[in-house]
C-alpha atoms as a PDB file:
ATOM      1  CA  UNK A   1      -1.702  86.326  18.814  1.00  0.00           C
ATOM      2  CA  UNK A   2      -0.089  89.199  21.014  1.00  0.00           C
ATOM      3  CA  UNK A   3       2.592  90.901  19.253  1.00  0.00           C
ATOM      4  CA  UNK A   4       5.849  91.217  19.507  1.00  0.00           C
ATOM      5  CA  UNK A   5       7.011  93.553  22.224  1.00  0.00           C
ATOM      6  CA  UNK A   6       7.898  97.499  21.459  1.00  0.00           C
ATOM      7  CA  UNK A   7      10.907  97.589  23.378  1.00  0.00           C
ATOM      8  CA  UNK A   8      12.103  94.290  22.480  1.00  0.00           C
ATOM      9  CA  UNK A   9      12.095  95.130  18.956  1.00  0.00           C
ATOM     10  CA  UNK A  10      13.348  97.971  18.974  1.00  0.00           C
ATOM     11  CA  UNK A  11      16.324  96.350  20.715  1.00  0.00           C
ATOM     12  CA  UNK A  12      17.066  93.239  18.369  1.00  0.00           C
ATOM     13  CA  UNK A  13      19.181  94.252  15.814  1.00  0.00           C
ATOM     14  CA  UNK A  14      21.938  95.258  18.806  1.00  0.00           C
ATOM     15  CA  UNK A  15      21.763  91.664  20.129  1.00  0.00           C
ATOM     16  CA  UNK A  16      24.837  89.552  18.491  1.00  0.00           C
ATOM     17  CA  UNK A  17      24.376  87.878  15.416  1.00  0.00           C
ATOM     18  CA  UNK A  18      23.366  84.185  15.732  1.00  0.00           C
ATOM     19  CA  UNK A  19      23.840  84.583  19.316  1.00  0.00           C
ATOM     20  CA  UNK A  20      21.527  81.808  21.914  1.00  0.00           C
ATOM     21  CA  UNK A  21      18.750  83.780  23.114  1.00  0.00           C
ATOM     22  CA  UNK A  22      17.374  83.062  26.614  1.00  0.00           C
ATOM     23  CA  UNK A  23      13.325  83.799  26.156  1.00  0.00           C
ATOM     24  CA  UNK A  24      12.311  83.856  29.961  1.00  0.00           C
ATOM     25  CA  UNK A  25       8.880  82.898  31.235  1.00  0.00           C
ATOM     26  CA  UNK A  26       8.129  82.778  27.448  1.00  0.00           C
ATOM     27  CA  UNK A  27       4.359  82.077  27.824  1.00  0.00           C
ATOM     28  CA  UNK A  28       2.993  81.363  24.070  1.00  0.00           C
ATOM     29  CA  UNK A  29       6.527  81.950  22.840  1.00  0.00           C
ATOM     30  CA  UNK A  30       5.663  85.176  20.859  1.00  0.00           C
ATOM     31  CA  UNK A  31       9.535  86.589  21.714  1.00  0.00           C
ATOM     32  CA  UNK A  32      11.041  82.998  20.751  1.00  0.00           C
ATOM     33  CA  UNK A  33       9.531  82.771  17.206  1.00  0.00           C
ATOM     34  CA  UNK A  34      10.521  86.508  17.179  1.00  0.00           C
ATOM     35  CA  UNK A  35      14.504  85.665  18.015  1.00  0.00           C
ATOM     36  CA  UNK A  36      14.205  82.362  15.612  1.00  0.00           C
ATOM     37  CA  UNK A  37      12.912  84.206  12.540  1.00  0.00           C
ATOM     38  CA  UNK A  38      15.758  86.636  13.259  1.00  0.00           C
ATOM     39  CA  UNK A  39      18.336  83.060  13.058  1.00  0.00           C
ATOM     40  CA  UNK A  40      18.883  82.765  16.992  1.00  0.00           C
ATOM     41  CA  UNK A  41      18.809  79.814  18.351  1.00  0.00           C
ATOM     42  CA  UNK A  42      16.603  80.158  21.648  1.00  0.00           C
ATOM     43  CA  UNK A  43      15.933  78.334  25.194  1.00  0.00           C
ATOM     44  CA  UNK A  44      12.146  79.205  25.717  1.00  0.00           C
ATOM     45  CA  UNK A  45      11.497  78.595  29.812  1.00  0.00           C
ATOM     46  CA  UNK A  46       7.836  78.178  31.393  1.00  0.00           C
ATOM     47  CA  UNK A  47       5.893  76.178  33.632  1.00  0.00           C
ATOM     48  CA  UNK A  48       3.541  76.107  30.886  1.00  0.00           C
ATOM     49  CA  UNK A  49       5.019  74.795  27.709  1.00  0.00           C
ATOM     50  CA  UNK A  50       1.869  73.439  26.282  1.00  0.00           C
ATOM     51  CA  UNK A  51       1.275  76.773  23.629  1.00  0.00           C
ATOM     52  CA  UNK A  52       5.282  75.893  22.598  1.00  0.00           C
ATOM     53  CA  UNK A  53       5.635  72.949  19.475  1.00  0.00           C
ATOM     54  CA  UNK A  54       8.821  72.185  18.171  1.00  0.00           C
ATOM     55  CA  UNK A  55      11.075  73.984  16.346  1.00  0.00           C
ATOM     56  CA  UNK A  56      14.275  74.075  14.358  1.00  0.00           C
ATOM     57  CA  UNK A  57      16.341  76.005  16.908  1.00  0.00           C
ATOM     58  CA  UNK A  58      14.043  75.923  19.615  1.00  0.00           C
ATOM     59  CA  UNK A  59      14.873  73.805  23.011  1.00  0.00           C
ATOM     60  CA  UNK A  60      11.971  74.302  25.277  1.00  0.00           C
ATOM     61  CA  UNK A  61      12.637  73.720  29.384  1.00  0.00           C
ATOM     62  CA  UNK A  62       9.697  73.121  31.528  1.00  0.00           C
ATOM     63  CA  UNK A  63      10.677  74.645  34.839  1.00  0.00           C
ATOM     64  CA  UNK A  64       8.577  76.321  37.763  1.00  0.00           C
ATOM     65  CA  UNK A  65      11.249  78.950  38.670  1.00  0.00           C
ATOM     66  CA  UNK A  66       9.636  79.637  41.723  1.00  0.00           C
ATOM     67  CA  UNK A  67       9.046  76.413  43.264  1.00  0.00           C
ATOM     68  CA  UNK A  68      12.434  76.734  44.715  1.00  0.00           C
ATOM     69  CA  UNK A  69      14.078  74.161  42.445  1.00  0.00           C
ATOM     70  CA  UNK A  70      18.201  74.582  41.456  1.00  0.00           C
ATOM     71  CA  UNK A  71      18.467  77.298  38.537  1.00  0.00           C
ATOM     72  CA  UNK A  72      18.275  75.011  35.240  1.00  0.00           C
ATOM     73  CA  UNK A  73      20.624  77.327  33.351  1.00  0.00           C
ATOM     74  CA  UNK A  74      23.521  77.378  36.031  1.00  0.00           C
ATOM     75  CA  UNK A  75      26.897  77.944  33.690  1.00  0.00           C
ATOM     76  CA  UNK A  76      24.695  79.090  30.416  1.00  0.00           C
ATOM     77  CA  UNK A  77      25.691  82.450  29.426  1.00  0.00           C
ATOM     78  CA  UNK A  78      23.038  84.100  26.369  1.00  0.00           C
ATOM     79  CA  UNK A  79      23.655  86.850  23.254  1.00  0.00           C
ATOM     80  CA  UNK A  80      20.182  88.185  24.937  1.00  0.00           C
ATOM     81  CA  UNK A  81      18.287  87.696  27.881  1.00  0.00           C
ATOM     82  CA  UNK A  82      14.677  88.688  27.245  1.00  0.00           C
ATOM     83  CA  UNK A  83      11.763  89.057  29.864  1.00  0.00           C
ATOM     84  CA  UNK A  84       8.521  90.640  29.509  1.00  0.00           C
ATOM     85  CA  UNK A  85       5.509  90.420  31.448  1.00  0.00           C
ATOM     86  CA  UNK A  86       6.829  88.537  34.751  1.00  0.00           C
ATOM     87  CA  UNK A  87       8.703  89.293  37.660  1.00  0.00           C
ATOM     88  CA  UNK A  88      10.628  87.331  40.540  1.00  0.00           C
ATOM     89  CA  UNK A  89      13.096  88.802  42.275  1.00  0.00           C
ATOM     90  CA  UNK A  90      14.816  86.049  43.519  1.00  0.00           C
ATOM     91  CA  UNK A  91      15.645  85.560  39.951  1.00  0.00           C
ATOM     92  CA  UNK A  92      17.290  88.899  38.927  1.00  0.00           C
ATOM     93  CA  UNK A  93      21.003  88.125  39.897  1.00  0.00           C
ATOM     94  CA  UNK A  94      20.922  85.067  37.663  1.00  0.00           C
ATOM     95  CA  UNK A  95      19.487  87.145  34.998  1.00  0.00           C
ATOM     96  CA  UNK A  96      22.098  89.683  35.165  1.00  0.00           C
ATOM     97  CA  UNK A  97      25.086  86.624  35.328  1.00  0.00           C
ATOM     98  CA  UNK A  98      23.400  84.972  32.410  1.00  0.00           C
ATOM     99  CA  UNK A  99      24.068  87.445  29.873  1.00  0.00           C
ATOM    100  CA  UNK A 100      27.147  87.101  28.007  1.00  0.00           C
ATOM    101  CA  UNK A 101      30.114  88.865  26.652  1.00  0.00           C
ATOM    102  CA  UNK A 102      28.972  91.679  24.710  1.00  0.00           C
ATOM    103  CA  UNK A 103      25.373  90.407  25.327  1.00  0.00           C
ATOM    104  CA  UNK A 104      22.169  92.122  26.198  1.00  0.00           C
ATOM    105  CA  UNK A 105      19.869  92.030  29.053  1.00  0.00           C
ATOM    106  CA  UNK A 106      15.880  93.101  27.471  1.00  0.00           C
ATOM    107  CA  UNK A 107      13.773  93.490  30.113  1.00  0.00           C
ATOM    108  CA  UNK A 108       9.759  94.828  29.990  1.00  0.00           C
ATOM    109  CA  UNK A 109       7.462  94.766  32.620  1.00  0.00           C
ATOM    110  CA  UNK A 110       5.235  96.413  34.799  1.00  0.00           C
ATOM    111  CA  UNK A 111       5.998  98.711  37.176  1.00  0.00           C
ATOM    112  CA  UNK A 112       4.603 100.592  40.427  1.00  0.00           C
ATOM    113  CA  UNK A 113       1.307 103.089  39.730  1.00  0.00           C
ATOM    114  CA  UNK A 114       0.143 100.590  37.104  1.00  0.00           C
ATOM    115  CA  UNK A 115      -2.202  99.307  39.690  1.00  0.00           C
ATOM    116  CA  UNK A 116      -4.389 102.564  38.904  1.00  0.00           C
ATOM    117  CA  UNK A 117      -5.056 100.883  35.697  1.00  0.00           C
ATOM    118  CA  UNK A 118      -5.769  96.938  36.315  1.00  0.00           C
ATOM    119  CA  UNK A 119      -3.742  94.199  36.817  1.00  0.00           C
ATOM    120  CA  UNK A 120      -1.003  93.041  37.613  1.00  0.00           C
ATOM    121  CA  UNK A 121      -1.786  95.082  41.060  1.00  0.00           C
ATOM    122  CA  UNK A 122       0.145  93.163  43.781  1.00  0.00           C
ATOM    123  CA  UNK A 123       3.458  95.426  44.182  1.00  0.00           C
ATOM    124  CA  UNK A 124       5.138  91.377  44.194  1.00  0.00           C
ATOM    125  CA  UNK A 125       4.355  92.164  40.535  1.00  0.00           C
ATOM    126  CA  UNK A 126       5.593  95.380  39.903  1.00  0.00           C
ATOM    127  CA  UNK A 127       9.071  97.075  40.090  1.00  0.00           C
ATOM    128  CA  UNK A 128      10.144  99.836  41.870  1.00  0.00           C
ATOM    129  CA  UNK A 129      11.538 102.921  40.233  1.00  0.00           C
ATOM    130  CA  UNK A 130      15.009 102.260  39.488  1.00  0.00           C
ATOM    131  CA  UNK A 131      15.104  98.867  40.300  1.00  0.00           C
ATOM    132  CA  UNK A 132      16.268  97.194  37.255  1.00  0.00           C
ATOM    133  CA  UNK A 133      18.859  99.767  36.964  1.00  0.00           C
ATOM    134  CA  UNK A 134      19.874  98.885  40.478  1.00  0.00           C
ATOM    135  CA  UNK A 135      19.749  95.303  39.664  1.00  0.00           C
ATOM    136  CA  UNK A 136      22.235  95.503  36.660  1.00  0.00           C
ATOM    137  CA  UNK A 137      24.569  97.981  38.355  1.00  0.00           C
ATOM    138  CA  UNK A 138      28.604  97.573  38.149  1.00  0.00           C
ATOM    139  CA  UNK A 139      27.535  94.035  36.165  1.00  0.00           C
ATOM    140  CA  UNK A 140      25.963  95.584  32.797  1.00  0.00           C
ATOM    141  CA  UNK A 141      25.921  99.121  31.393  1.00  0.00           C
ATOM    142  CA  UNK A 142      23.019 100.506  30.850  1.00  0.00           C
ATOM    143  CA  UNK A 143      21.755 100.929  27.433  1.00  0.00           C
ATOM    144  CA  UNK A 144      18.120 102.638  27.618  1.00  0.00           C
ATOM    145  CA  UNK A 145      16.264 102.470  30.606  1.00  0.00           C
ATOM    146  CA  UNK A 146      12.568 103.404  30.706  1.00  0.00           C
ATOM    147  CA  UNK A 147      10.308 103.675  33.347  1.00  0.00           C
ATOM    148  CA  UNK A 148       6.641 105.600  32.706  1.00  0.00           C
ATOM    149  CA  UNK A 149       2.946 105.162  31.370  1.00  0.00           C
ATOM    150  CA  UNK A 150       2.392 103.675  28.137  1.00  0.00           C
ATOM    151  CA  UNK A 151      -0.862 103.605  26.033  1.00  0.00           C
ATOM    152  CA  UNK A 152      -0.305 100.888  23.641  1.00  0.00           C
ATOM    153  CA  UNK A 153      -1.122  98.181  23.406  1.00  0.00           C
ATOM    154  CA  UNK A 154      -3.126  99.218  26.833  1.00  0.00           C
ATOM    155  CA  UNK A 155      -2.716 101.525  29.203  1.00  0.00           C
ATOM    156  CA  UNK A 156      -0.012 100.980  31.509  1.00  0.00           C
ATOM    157  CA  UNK A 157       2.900 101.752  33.817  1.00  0.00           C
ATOM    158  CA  UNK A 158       5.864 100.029  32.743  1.00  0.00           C
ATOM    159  CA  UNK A 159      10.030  99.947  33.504  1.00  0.00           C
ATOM    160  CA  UNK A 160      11.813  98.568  30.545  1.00  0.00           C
ATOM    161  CA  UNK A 161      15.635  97.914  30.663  1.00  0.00           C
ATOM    162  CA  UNK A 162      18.475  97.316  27.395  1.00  0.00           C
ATOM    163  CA  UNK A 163      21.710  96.724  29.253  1.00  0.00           C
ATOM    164  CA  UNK A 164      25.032  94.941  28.039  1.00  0.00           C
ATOM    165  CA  UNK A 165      27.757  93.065  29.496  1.00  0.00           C
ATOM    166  CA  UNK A 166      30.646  94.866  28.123  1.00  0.00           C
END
C-alpha cells in the first residue's frame, strides 16, 4: 500500500480540527484513511471507487470529473482540499473556491522536467512553474510552495502547494 504523501503530512496538523476533508481523485484512498484516522470526516472522489469500502466518516462520490458533467460539490466548502497525483485544469478554480474559511488547499503533483524521468510525460499532466501559485493568487495565501526534483519515494519533478483561505 503506497504511503501517505510527504507533503501532505507534513501539512495535517495545520488543517482545522474535525474539519470535512475533500480527498480529490483519491484513487485507493490512502489520503482518506489518512484524514479519518486523524477524526475528519472526508468526501473521497474517483471514477474508480472500487479500492474504497465503507467507512465511519467516509462518503465516497463516483464522478468522472472530466467527462464534462456539472461539478458534484457546487456550494461544499472543505477544512482541506487535498490532491496528489492528478491534474485537470479545468478543475483548479473550483479547487481554489472549495476551500473554506481558514481552510487549506494541499496540493502534490508532478510537474514539467519530470518527463526526463518516466511518466506521467504528457505536459497535460504536468504543471508549469508557478502555476499553482498562479492558480491560488488573491483567493488563498500561500503557505509553502515547492516546485523541484525529489528522490523519494522515486525520482521525480514535482510542484507541491499548502495555501489557506484566510
Amino acid at each position: 500500500m503506497l504511503e501517505t504523501s510527504p507533503w501532505i503530512r507534513r501539512f495535517a496538523d495545520l488543517v482545522p480540527a474535525g474539519g470535512p476533508v475533500l480527498d480529490l481523485a483519491c484513487g485507493g484512498g490512502r489520503h482518506s484513511r489518512f484524514f479519518l484516522d486523524r477524526g475528519h470526516p472526508v468526501t473521497a472522489v474517483d471514477r474508480n471507487i472500487e479500492a474504497l469500502g465503507p467507512r465511519d466518516g467516509l462518503e465516497i462520490m463516483q464522478c468522472d470529473l472530466e467527462d464534462g458533467s456539472p461539478w458534484p460539490l457546487e456550494q461544499r466548502r472543505f477544512a482541506a482540499v487535498v490532491v496528489v497525483n492528478y491534474l485537470y485544469r479545468p478543475l483548479l478554480p473550483r479547487l481554489v473556491e472549495a476551500v473554506a474559511q481558514g481552510g487549506l488547499l494541499l496540493y502534490d503533483t508532478f510537474a514539467v522536467g519530470n518527463e526526463a524521468f518516466g511518466r506521467p510525460s504528457n505536459p497535460d499532466f504536468l504543471l508549469r512553474p508557478g502555476e499553482l501559485s498562479a492558480a491560488v493568487e488573491n483567493e488563498l495565501k500561500v503557505l509553502d510552495y515547492f516546485h523541484g526534483r525529489i528522490d523519494t519515494p522515486k525520482t521525480a519533478i514535482r510542484q507541491q502547494i499548502c495555501a489557506r483561505r484566510i
